[in-house]
N, C-alpha and C. Protein backbone atom coordinates (compact mmCIF):
# COMPACT_ATOMS: atom_id res chain seq x y z
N UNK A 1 0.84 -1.18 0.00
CA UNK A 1 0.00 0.00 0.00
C UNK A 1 0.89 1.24 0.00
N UNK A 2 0.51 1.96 -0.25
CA UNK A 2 1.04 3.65 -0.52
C UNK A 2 1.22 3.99 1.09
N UNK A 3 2.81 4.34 0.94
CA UNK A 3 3.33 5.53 1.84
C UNK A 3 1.89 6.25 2.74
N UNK A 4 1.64 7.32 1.63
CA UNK A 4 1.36 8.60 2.20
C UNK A 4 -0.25 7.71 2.47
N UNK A 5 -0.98 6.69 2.23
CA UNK A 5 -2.01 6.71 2.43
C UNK A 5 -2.10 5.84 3.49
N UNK A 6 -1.14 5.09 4.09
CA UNK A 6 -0.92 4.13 4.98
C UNK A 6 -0.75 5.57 6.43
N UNK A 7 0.06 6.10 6.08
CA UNK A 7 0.61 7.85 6.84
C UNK A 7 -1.03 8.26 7.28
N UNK A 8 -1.51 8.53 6.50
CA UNK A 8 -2.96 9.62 6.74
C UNK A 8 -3.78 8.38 7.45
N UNK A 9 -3.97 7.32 6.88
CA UNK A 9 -4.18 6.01 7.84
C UNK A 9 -4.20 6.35 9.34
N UNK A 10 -2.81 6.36 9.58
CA UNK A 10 -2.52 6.20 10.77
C UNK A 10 -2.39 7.25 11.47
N UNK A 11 -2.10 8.59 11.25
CA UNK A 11 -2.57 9.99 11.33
C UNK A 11 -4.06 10.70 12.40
N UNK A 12 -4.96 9.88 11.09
CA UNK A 12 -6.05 10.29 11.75
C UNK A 12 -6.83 9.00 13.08
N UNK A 13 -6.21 7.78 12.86
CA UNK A 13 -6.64 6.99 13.67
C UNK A 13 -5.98 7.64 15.30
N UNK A 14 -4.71 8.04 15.35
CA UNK A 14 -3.97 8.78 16.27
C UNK A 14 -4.84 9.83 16.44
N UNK A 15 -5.50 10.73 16.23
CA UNK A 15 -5.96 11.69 16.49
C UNK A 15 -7.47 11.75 17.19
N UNK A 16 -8.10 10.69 15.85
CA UNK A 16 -9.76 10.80 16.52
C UNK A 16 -9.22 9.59 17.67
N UNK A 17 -8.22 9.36 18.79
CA UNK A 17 -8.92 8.87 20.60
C UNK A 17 -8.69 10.43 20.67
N UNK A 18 -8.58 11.28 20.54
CA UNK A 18 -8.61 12.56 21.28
C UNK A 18 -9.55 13.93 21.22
N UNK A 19 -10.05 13.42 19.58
CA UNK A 19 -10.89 14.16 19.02
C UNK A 19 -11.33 14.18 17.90
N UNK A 20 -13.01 13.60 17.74
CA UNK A 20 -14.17 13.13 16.90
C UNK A 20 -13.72 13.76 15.54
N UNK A 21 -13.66 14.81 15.19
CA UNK A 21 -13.66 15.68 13.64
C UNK A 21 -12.29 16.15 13.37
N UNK A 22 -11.42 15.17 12.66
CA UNK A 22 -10.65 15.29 12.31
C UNK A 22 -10.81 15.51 10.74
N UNK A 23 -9.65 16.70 9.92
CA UNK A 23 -10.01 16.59 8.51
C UNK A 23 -9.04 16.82 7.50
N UNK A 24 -8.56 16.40 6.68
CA UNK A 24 -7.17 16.76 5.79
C UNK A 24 -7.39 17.90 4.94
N UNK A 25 -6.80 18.67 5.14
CA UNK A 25 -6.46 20.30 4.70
C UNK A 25 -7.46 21.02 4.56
N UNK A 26 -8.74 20.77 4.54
CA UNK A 26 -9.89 21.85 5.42
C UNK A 26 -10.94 21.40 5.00
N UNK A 27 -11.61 21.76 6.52
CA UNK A 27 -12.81 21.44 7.21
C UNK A 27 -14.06 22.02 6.45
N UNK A 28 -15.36 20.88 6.60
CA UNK A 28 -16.40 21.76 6.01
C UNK A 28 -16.80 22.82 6.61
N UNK A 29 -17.29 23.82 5.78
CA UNK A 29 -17.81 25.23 6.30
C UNK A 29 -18.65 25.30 6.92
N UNK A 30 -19.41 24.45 7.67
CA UNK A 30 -20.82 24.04 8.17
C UNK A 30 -20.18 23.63 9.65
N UNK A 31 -19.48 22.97 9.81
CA UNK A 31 -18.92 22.06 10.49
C UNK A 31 -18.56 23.19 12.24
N UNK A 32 -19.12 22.88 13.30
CA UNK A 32 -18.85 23.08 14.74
C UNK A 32 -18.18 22.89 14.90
N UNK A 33 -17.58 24.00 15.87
CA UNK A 33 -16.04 23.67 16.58
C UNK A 33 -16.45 23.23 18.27
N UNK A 34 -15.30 22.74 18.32
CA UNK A 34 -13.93 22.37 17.39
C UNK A 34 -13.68 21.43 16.99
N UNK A 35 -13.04 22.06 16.21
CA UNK A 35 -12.53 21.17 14.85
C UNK A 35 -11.07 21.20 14.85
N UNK A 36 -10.46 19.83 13.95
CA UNK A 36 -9.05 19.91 13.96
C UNK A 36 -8.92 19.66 12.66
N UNK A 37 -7.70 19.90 11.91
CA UNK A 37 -7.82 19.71 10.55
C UNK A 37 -5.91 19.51 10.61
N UNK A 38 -5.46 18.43 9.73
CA UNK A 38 -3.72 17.99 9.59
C UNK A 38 -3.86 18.31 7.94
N UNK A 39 -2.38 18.43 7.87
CA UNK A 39 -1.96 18.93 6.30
C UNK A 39 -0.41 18.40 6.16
N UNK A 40 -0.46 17.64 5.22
CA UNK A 40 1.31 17.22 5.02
C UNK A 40 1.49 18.23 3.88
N UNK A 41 2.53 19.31 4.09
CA UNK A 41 2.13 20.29 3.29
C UNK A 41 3.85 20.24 2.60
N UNK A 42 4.66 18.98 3.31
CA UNK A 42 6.30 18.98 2.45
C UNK A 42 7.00 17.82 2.65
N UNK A 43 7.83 16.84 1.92
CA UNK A 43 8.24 16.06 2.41
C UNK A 43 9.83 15.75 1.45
N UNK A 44 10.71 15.37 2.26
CA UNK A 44 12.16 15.12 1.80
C UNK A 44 12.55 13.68 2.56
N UNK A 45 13.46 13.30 1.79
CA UNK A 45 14.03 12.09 2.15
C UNK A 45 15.45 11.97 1.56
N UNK A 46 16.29 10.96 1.89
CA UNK A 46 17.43 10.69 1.48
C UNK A 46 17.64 9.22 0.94
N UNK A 47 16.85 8.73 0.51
CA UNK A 47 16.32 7.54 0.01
C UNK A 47 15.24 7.41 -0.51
N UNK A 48 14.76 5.41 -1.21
CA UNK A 48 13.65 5.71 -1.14
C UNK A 48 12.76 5.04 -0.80
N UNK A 49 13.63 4.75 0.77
CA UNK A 49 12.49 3.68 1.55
C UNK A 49 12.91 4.65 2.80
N UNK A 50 13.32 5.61 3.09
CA UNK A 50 13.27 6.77 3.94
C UNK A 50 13.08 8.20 3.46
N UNK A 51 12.02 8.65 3.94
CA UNK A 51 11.21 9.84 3.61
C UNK A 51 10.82 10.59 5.00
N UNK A 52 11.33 11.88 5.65
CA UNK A 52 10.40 12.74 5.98
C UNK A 52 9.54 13.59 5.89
N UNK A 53 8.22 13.81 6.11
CA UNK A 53 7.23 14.46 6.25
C UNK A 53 7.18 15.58 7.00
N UNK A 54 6.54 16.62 7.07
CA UNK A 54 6.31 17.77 7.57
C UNK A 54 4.85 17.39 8.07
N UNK A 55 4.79 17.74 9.37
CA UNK A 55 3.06 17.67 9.77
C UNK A 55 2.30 18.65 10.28
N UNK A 56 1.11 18.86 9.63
CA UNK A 56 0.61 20.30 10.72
C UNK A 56 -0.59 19.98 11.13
N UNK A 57 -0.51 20.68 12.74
CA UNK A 57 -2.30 19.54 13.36
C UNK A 57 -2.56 21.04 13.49
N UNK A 58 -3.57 21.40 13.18
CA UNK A 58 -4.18 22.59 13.70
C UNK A 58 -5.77 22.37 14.56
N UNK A 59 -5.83 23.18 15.37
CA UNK A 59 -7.08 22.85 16.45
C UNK A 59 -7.65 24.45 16.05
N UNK A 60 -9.07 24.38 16.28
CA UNK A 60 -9.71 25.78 15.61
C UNK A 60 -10.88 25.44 16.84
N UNK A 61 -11.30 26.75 17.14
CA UNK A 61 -12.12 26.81 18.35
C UNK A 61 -13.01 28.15 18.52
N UNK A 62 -14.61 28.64 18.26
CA UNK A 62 -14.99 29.66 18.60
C UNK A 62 -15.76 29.87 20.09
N UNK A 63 -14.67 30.41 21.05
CA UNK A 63 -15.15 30.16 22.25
C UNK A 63 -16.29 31.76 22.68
N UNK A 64 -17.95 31.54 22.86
CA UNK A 64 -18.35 32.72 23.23
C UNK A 64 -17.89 34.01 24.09
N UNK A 65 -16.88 32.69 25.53
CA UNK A 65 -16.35 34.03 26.34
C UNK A 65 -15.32 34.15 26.17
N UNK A 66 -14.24 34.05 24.99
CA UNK A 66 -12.85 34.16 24.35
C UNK A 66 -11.88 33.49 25.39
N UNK A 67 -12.69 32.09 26.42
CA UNK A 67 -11.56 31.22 26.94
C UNK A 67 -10.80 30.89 26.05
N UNK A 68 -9.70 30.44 25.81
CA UNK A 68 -9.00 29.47 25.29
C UNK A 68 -8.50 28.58 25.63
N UNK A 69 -9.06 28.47 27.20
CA UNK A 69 -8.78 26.96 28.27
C UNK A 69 -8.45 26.03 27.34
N UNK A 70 -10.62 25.61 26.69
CA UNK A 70 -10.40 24.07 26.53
C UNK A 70 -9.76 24.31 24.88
N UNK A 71 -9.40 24.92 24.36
CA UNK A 71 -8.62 24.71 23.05
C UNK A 71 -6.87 24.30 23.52
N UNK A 72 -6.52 24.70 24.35
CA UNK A 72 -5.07 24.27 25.14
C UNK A 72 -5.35 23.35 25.34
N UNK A 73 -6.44 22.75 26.12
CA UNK A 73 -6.09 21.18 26.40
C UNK A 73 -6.65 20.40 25.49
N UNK A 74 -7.59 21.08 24.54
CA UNK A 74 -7.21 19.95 23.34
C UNK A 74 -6.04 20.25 22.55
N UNK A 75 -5.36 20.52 22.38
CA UNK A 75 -3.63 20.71 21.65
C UNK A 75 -2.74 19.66 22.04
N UNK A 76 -2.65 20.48 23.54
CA UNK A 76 -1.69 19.18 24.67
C UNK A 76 -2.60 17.27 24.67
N UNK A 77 -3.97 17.59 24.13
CA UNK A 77 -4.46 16.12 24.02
C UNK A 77 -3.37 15.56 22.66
N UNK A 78 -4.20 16.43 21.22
CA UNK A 78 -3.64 16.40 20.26
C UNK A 78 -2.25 15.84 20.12
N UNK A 79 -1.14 16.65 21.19
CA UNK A 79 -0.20 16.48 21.32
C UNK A 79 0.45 15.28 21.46
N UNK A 80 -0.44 14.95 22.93
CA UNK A 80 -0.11 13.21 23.49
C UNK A 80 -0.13 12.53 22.90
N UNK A 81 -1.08 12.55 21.82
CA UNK A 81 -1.50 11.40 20.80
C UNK A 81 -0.41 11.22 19.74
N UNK A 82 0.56 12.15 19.51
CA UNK A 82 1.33 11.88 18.68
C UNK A 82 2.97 12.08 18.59
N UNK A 83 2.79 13.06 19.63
CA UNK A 83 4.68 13.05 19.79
C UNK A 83 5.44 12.08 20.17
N UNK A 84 6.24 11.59 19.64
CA UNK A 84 7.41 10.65 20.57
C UNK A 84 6.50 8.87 19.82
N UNK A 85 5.15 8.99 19.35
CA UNK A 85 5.06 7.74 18.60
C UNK A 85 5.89 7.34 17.65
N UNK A 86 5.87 5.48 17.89
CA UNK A 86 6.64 4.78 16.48
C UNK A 86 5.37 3.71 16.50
N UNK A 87 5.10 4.25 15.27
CA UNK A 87 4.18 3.40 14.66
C UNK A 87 4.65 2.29 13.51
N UNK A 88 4.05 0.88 13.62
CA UNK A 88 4.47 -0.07 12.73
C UNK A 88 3.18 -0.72 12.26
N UNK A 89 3.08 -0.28 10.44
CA UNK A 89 2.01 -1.37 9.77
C UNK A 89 2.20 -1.59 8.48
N UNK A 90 1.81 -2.66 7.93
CA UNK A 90 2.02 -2.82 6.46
C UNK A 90 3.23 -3.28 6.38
N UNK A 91 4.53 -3.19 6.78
CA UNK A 91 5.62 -2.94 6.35
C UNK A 91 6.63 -1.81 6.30
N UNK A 92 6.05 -0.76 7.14
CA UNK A 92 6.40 0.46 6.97
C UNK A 92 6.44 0.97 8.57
N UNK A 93 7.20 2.04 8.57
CA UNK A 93 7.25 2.32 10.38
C UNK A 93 7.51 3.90 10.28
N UNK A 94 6.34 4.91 11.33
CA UNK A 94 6.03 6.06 11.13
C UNK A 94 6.71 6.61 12.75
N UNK A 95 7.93 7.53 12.79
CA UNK A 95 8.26 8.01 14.17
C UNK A 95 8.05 9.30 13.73
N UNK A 96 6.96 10.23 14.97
CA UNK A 96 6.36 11.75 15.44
C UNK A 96 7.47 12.64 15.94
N UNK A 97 7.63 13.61 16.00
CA UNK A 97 8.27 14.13 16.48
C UNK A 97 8.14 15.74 16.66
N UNK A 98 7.86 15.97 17.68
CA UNK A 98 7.39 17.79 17.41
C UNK A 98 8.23 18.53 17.41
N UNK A 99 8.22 19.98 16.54
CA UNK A 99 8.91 20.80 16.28
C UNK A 99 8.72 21.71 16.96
N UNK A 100 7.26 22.22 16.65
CA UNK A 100 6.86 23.86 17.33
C UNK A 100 5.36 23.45 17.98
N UNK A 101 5.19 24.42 18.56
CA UNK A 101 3.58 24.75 18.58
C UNK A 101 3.37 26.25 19.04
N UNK A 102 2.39 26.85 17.81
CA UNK A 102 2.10 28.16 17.33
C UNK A 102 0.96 28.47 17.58
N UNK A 103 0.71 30.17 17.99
CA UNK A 103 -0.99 30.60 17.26
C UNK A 103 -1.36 30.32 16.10
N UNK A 104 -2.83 30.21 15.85
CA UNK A 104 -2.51 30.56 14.82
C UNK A 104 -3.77 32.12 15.05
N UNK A 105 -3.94 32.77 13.79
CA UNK A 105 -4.92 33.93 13.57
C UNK A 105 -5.57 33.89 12.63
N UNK A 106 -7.01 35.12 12.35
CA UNK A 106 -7.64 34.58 11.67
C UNK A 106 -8.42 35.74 11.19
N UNK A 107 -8.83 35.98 9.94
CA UNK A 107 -9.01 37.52 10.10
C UNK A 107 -10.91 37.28 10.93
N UNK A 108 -11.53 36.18 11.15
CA UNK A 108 -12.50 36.09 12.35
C UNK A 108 -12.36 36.21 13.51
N UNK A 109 -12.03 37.28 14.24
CA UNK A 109 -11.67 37.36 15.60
C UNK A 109 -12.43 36.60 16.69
N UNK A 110 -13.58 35.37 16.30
CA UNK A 110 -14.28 34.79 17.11
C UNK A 110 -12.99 33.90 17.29
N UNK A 111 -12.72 33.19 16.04
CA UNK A 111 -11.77 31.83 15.86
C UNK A 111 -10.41 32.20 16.92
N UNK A 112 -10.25 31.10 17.38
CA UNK A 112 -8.72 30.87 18.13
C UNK A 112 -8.30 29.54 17.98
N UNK A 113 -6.71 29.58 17.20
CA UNK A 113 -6.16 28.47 16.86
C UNK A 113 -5.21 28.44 17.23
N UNK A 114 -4.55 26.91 17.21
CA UNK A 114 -3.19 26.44 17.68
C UNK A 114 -2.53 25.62 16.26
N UNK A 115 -1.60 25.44 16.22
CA UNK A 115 -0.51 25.01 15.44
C UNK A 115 0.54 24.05 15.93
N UNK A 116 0.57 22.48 15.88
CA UNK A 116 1.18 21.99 16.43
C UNK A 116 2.26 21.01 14.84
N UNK A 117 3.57 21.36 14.80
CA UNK A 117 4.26 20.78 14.03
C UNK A 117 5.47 20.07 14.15
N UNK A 118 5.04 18.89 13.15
CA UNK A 118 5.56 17.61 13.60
C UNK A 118 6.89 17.47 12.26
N UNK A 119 7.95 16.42 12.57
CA UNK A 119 8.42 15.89 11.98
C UNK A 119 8.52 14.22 11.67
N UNK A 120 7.56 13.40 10.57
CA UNK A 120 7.19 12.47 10.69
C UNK A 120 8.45 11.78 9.93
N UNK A 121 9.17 10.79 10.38
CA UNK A 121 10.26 10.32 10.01
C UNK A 121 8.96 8.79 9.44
N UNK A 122 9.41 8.51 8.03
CA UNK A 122 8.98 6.80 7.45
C UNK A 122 10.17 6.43 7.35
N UNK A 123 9.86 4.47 7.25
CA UNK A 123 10.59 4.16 6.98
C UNK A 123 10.03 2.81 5.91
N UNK A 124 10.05 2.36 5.05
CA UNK A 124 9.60 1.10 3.96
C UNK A 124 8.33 1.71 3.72
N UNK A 125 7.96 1.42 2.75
CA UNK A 125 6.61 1.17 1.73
C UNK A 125 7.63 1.69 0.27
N UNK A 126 6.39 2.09 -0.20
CA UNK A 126 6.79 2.66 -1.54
C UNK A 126 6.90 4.13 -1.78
């Protein structure tokens, strides 16, 4: 099976124990927050049964009284679920690794977002 589809596979299975609406590079317009949405938006390797990925989890949240409590602790959930994993399936083995975690902004001043970015090290498939 394909790399990147075995990746998003296992991606979003990591994500929804932490949170129901997960979505690859954006969410329907209809859709209640919060919402989380991932984007592999670059990837390099030095081989070609080793490839890294770039990962971005973003968490989006319109809170009425501009808490941003529970959007932090869904991030740090977000988080748990994926930093420091080594994942093994198919033939192929996926290690997480976080880089940053950012605001993000929005020209909707209801919205408040986070930015959590990963470095996904593969290793075998195609």
């Amino acid at each position: 099976m394909s790399k990147i589809v075995e990746l998003r596979k296992t991606i979003v299975a990591l994500l929804k124990k932490k949170h129901p609406k997960i979505y690859y590079e954006i969410a329907p317009a209809e859709e209640p927050y919060p919402i989380v949405v991932y984007d592999l938006p670059n990837a390099f390797g030095s081989d070609e049964s080793t490839e890294i990925f770039v990962l971005h989890v973003d968490a989006w949240d319109a809170p009425d009284d501009g808490d941003t409590l529970p959007l932090e602790m869904l991030i740090d959930e977000l988080n748990a679920a994926l930093n420091k994993q080594v994942i093994r399936t198919n033939g192929m083995a996926f290690s997480f690794h976080r880089d940053t975690r950012l605001p993000l902004t929005d020209p909707d001043k209801r919205l408040r977002g986070r930015r959590l970015i990963y470095q996904v090290r593969t290793f075998g498939g195609d």
